[in-house]
PDB file of N, CA and C in Angstrom:
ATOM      1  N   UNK A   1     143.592 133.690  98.409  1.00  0.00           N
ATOM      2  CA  UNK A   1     143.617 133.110  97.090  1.00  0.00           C
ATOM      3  C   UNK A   1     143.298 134.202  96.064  1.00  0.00           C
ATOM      4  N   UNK A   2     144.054 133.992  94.735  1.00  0.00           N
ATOM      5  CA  UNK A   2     143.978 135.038  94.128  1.00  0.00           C
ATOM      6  C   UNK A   2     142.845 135.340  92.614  1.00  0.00           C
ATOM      7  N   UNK A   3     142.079 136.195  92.689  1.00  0.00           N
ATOM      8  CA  UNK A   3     140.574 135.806  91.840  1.00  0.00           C
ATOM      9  C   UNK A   3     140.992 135.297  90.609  1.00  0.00           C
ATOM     10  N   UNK A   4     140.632 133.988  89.615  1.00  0.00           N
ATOM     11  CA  UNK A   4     140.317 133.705  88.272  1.00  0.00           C
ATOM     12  C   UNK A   4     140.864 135.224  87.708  1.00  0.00           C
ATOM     13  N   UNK A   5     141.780 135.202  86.642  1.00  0.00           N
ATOM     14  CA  UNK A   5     141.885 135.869  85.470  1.00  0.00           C
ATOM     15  C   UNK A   5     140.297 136.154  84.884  1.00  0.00           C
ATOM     16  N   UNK A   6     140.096 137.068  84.268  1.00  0.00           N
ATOM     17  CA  UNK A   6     138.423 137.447  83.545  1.00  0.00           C
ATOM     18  C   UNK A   6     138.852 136.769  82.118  1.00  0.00           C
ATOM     19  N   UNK A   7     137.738 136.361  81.723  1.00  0.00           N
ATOM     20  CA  UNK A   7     138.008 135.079  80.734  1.00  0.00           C
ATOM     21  C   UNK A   7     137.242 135.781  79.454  1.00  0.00           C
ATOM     22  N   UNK A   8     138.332 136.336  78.565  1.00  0.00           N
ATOM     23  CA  UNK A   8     137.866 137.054  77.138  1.00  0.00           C
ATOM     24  C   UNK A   8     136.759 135.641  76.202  1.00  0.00           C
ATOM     25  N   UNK A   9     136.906 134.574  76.559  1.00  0.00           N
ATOM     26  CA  UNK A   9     135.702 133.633  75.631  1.00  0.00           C
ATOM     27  C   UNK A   9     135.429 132.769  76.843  1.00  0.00           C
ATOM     28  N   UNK A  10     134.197 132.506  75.560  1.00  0.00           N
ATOM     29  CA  UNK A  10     133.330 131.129  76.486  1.00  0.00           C
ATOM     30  C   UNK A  10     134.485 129.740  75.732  1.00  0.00           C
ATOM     31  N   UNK A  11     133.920 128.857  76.890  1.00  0.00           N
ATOM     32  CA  UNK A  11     134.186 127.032  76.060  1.00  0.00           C
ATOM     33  C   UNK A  11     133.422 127.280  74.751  1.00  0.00           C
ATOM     34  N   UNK A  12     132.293 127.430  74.540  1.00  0.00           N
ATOM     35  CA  UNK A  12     131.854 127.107  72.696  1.00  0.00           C
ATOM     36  C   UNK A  12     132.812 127.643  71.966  1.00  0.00           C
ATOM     37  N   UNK A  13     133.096 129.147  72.489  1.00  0.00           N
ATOM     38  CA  UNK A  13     133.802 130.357  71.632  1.00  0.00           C
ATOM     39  C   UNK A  13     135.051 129.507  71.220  1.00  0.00           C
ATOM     40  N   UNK A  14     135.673 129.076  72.023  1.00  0.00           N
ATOM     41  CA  UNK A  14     136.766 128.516  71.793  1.00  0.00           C
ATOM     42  C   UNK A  14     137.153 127.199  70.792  1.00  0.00           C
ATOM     43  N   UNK A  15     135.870 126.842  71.548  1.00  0.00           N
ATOM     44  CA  UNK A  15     135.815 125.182  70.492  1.00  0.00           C
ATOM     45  C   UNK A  15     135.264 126.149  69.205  1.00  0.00           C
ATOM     46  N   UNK A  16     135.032 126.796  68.387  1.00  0.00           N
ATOM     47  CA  UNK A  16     134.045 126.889  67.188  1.00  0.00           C
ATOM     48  C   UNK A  16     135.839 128.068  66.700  1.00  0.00           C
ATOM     49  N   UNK A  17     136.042 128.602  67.393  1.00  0.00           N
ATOM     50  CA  UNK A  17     137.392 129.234  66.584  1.00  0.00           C
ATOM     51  C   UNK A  17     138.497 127.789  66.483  1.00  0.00           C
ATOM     52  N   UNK A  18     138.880 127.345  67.196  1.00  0.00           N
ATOM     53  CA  UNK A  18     139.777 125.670  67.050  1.00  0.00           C
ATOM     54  C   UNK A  18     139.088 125.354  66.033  1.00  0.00           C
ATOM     55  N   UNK A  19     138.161 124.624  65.736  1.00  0.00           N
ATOM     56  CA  UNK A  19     137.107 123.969  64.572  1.00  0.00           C
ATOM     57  C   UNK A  19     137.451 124.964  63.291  1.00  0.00           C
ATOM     58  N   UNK A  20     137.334 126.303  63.247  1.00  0.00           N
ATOM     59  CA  UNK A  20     137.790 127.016  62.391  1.00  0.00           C
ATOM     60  C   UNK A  20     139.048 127.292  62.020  1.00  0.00           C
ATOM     61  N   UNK A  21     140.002 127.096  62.869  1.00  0.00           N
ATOM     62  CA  UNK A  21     141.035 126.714  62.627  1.00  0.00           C
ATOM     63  C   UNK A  21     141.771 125.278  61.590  1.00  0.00           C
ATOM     64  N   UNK A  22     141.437 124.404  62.361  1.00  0.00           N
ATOM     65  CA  UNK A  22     141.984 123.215  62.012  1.00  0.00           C
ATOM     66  C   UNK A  22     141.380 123.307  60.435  1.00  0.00           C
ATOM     67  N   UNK A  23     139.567 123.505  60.030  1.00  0.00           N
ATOM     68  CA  UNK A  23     139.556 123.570  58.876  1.00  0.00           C
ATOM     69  C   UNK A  23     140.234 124.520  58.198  1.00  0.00           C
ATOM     70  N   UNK A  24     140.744 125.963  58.376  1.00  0.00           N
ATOM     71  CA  UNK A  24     141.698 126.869  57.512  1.00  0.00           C
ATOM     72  C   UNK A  24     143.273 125.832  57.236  1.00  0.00           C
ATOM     73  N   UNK A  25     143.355 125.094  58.283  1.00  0.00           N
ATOM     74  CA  UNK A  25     145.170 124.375  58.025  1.00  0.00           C
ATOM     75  C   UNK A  25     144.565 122.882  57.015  1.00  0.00           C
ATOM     76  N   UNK A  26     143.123 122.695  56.963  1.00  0.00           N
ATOM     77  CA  UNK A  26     142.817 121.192  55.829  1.00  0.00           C
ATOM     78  C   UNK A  26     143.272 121.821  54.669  1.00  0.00           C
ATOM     79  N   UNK A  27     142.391 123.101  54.717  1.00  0.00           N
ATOM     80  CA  UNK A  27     142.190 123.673  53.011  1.00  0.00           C
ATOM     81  C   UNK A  27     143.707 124.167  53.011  1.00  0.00           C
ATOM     82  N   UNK A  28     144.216 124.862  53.774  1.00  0.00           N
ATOM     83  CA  UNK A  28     145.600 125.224  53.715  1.00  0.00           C
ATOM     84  C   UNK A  28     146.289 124.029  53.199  1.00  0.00           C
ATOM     85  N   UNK A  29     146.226 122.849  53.476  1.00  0.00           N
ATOM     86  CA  UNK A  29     147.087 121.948  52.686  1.00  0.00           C
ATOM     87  C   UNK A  29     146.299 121.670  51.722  1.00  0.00           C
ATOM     88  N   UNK A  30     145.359 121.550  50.938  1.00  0.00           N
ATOM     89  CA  UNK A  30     144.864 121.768  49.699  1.00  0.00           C
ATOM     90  C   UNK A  30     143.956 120.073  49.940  1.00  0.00           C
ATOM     91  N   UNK A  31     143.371 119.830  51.606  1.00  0.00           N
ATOM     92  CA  UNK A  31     142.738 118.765  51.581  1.00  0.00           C
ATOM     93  C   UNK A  31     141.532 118.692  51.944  1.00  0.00           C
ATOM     94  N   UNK A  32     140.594 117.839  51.086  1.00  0.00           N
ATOM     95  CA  UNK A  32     138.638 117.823  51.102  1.00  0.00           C
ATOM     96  C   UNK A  32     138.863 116.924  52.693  1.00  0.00           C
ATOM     97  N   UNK A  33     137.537 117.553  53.249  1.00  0.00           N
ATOM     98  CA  UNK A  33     137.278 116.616  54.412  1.00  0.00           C
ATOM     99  C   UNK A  33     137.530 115.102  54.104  1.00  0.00           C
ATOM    100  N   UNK A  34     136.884 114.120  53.070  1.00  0.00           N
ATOM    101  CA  UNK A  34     137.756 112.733  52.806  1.00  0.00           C
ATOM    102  C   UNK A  34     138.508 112.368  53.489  1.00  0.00           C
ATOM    103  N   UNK A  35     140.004 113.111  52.775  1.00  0.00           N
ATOM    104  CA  UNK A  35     141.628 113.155  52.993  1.00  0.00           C
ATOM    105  C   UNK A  35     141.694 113.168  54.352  1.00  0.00           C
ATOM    106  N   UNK A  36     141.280 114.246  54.790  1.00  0.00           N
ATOM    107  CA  UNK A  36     141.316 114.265  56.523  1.00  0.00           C
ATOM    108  C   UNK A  36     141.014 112.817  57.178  1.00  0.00           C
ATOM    109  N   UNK A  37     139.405 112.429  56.745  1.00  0.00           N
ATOM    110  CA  UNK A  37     139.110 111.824  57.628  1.00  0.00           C
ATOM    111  C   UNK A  37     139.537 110.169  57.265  1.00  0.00           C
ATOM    112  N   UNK A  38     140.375 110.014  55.859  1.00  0.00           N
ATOM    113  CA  UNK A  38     141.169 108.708  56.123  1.00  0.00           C
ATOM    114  C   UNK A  38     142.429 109.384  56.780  1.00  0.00           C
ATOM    115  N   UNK A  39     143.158 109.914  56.660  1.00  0.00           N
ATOM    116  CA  UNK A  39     144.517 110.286  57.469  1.00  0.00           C
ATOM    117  C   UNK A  39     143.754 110.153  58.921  1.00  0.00           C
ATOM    118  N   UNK A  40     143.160 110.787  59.283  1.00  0.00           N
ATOM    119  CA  UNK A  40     142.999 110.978  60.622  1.00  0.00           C
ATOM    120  C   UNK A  40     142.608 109.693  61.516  1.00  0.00           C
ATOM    121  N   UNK A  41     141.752 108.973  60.895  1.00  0.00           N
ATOM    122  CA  UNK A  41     140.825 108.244  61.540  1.00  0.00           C
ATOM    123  C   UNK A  41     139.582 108.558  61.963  1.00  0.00           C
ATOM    124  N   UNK A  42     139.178 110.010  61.751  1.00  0.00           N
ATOM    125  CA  UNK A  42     137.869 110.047  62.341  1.00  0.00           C
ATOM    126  C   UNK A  42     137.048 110.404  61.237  1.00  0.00           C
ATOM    127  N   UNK A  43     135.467 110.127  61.262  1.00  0.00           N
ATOM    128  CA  UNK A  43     134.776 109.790  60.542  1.00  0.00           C
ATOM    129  C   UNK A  43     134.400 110.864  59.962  1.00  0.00           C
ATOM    130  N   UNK A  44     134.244 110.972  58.386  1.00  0.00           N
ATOM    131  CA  UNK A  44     133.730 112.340  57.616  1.00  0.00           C
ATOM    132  C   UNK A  44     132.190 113.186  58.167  1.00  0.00           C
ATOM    133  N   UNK A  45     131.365 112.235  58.813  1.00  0.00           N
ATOM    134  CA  UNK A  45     130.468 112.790  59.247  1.00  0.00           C
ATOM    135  C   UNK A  45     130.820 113.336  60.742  1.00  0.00           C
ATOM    136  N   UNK A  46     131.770 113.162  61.302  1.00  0.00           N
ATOM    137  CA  UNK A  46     132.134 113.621  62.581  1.00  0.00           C
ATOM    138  C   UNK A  46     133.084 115.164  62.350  1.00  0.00           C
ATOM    139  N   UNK A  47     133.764 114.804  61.348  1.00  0.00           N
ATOM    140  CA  UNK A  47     134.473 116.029  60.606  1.00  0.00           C
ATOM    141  C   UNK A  47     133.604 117.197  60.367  1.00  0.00           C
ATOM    142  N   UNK A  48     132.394 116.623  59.585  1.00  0.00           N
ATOM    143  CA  UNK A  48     132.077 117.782  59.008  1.00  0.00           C
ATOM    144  C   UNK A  48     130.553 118.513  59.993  1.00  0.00           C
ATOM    145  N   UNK A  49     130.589 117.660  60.936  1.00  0.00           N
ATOM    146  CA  UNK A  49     129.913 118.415  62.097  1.00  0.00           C
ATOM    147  C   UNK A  49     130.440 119.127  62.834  1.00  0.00           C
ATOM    148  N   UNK A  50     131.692 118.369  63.020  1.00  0.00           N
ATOM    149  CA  UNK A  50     133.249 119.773  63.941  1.00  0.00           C
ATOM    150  C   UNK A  50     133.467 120.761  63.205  1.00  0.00           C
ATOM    151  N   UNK A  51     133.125 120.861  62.014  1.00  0.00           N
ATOM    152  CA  UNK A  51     133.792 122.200  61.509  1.00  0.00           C
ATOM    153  C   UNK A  51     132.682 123.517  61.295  1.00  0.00           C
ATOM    154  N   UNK A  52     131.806 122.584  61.557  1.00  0.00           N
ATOM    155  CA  UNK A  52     129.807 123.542  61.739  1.00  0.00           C
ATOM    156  C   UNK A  52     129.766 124.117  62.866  1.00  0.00           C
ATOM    157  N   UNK A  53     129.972 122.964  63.892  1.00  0.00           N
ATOM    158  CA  UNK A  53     129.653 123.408  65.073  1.00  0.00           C
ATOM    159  C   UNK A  53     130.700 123.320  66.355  1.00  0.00           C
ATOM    160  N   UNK A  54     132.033 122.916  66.331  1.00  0.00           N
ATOM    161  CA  UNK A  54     132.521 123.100  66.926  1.00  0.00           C
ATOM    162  C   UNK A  54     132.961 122.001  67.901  1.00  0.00           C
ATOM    163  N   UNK A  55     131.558 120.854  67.559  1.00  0.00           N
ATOM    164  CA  UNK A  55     131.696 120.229  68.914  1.00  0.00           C
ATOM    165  C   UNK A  55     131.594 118.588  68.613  1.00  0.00           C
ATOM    166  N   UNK A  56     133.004 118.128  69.185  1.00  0.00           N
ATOM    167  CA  UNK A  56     133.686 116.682  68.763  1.00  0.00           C
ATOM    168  C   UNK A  56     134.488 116.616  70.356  1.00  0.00           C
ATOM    169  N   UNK A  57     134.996 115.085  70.627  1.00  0.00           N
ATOM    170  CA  UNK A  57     135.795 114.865  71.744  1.00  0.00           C
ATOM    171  C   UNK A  57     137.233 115.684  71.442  1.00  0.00           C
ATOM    172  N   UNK A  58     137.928 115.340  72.754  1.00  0.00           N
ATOM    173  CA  UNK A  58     139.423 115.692  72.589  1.00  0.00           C
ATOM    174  C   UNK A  58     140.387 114.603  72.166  1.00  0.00           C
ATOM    175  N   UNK A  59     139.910 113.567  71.606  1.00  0.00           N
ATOM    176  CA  UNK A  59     140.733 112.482  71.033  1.00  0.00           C
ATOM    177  C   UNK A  59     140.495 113.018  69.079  1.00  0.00           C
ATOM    178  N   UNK A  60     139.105 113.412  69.004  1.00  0.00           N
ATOM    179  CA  UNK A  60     138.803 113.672  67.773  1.00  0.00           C
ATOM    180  C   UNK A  60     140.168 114.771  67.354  1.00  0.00           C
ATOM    181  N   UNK A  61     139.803 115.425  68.425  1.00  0.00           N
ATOM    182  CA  UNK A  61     140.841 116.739  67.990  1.00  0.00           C
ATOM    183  C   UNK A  61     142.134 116.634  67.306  1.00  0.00           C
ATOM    184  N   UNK A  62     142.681 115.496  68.776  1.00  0.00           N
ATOM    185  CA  UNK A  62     144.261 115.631  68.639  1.00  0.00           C
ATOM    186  C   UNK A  62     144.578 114.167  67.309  1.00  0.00           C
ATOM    187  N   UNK A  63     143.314 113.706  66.998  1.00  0.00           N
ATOM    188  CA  UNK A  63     143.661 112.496  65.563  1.00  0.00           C
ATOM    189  C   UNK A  63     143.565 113.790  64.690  1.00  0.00           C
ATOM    190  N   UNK A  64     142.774 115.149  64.611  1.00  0.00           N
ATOM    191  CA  UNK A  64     142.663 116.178  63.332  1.00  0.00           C
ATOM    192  C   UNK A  64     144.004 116.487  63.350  1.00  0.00           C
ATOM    193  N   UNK A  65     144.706 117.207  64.555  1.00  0.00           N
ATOM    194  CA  UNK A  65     145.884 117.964  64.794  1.00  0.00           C
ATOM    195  C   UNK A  65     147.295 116.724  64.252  1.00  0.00           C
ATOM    196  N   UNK A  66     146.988 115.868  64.924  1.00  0.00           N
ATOM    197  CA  UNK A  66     148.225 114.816  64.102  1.00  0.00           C
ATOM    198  C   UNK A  66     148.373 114.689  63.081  1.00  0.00           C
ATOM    199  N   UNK A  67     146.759 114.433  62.365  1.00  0.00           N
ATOM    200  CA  UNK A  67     146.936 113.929  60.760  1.00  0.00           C
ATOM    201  C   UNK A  67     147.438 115.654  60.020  1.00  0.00           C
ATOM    202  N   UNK A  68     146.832 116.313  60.296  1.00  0.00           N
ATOM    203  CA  UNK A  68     147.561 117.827  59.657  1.00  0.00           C
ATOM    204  C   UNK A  68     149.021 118.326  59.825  1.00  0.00           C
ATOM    205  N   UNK A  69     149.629 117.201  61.167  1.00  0.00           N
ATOM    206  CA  UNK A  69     151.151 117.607  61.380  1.00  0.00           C
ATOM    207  C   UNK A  69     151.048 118.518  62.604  1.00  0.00           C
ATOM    208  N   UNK A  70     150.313 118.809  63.595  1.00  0.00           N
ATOM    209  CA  UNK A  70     150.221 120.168  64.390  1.00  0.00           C
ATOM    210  C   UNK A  70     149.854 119.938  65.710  1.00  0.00           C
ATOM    211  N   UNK A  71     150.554 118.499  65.942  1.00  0.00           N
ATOM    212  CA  UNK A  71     150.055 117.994  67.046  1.00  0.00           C
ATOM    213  C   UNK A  71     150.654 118.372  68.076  1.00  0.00           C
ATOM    214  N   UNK A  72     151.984 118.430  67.663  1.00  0.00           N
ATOM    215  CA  UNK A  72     152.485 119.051  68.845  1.00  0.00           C
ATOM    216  C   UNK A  72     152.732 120.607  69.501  1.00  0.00           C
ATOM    217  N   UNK A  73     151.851 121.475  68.723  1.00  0.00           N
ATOM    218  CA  UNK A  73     151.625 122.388  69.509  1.00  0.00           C
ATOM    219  C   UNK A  73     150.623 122.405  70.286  1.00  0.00           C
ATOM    220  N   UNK A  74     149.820 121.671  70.677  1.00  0.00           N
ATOM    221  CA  UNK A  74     149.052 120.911  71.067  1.00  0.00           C
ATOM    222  C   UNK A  74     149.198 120.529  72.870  1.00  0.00           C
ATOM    223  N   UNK A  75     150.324 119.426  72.600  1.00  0.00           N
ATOM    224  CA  UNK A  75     151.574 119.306  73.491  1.00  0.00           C
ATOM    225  C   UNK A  75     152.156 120.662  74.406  1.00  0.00           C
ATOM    226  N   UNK A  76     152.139 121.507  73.687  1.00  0.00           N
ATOM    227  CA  UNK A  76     152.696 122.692  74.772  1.00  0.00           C
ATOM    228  C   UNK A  76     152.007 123.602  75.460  1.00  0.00           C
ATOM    229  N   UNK A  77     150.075 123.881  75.343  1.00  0.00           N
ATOM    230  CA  UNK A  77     149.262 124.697  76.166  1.00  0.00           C
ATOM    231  C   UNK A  77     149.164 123.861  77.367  1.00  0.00           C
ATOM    232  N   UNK A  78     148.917 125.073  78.222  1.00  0.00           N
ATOM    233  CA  UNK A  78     148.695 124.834  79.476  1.00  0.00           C
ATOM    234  C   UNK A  78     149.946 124.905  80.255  1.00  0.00           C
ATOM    235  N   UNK A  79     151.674 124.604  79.766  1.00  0.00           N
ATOM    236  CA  UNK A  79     152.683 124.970  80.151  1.00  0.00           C
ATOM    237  C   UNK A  79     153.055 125.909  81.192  1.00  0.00           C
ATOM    238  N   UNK A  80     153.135 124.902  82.589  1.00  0.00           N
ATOM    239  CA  UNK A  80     153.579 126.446  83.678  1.00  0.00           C
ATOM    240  C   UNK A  80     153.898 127.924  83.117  1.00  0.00           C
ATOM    241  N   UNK A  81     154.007 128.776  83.256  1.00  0.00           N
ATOM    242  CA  UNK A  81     155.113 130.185  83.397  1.00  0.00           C
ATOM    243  C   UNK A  81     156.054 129.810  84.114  1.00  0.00           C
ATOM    244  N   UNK A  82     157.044 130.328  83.220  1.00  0.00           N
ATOM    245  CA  UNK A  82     158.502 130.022  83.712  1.00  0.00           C
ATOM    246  C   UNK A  82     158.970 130.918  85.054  1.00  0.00           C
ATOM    247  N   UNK A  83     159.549 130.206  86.211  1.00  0.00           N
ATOM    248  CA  UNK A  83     159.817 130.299  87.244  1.00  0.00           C
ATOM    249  C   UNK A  83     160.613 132.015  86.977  1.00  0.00           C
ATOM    250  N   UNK A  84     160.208 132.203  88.098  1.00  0.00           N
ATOM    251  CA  UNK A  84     161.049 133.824  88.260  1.00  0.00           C
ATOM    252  C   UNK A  84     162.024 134.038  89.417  1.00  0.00           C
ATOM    253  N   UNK A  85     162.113 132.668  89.917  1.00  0.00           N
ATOM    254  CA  UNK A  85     163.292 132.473  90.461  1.00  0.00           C
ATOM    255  C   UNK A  85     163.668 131.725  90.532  1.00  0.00           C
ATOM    256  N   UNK A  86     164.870 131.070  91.280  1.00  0.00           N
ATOM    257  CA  UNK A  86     165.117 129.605  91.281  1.00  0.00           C
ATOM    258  C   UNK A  86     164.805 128.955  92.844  1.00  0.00           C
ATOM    259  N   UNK A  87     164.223 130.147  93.894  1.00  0.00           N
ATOM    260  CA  UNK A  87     163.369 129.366  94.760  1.00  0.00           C
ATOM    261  C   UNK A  87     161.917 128.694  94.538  1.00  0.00           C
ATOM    262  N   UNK A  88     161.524 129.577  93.043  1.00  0.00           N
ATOM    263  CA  UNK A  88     160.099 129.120  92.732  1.00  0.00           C
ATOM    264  C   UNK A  88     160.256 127.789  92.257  1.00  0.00           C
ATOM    265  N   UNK A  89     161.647 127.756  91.306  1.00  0.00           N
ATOM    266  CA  UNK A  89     161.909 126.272  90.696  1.00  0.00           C
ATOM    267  C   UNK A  89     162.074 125.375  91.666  1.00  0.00           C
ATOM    268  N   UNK A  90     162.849 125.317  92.047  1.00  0.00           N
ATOM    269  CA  UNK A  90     162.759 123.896  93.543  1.00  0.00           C
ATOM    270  C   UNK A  90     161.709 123.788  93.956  1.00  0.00           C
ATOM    271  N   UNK A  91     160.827 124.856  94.381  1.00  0.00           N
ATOM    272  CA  UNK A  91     159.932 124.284  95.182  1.00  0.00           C
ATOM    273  C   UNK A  91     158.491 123.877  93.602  1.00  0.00           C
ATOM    274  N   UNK A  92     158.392 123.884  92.843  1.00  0.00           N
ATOM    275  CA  UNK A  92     157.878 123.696  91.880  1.00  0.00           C
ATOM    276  C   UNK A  92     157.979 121.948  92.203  1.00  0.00           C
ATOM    277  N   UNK A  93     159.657 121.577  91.794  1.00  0.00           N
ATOM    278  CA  UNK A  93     159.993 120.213  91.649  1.00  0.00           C
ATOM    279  C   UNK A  93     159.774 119.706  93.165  1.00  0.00           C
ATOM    280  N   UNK A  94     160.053 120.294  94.622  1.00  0.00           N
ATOM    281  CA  UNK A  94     159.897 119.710  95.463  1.00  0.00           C
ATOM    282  C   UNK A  94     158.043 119.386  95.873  1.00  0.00           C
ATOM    283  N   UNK A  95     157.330 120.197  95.173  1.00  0.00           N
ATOM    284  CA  UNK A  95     156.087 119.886  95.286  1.00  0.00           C
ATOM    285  C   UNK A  95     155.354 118.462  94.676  1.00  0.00           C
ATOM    286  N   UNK A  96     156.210 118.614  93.614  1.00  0.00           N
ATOM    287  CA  UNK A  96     155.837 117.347  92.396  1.00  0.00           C
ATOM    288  C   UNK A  96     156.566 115.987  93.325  1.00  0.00           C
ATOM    289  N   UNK A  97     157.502 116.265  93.619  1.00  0.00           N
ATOM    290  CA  UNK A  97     157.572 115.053  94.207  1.00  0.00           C
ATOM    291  C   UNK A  97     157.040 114.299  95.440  1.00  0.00           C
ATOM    292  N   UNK A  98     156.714 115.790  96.172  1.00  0.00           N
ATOM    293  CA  UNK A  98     156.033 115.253  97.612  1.00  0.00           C
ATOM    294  C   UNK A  98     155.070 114.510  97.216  1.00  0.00           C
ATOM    295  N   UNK A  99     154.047 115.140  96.260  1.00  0.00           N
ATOM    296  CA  UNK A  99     152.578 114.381  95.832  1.00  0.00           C
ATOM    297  C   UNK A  99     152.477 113.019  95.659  1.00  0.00           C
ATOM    298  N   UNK A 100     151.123 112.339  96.411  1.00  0.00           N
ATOM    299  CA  UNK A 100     151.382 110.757  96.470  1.00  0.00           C
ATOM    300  C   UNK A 100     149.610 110.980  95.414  1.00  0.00           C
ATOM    301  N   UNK A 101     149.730 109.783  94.949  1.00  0.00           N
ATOM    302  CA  UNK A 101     148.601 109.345  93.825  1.00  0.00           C
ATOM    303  C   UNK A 101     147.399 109.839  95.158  1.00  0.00           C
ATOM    304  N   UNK A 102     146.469 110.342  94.682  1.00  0.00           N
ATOM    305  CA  UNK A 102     145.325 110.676  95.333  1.00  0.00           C
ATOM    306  C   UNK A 102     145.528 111.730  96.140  1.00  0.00           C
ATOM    307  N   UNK A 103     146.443 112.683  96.467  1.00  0.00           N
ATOM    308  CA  UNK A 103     146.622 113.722  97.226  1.00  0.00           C
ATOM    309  C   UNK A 103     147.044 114.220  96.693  1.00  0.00           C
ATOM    310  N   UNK A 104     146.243 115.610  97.753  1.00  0.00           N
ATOM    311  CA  UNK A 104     146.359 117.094  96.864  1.00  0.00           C
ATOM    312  C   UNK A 104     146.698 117.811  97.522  1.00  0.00           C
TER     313      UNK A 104
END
């Protein structure tokens, strides 16, 4: 088995740059936490603790990322690497299908 990639951030690191993010794309559309948090659904005091500290659920997230329009890049991390052959592809799809609910 082949070792973990070395991991340039921690989980906080990550959540507190995202959090810094999403607030650069509020103000980028020229919107006060408020705006957000009626578009979004989530609560101004939940907002404005995510953008301090980083740390809200992953439903919080993806109601921030929708209401800003940016949801669906969202949608595309974590995306295999594209096959480098087309024996990797079959067996990619023949794996997915062998799998029964509860087996691994």
């Amino acid at each position: 088995m082949a070792n973990p990639p070395i991991q340039l951030y921690t989980p906080g690191e990550v959540a507190r740059l995202l959090a810094g993010r999403i607030r650069a794309e509020r103000l980028r559309q020229g919107w006060k936490q408020e705006t957000l948090a009626k578009r979004s659904g989530v609560s101004l005091p939940t907002i404005r603790r995510y953008e301090r500290t980083g740390h809200t659920s992953v439903e919080n997230v993806l109601r921030l990322c929708g209401a800003l329009g940016r949801l669906a890049e969202l949608a595309d991390v974590l995306q295999p690497p594209p096959a480098s052959s087309i024996a990797e592809l079959e067996s990619r799809v023949t794996h997915f299908q062998d799998r029964k609910r509860g087996v691994r």
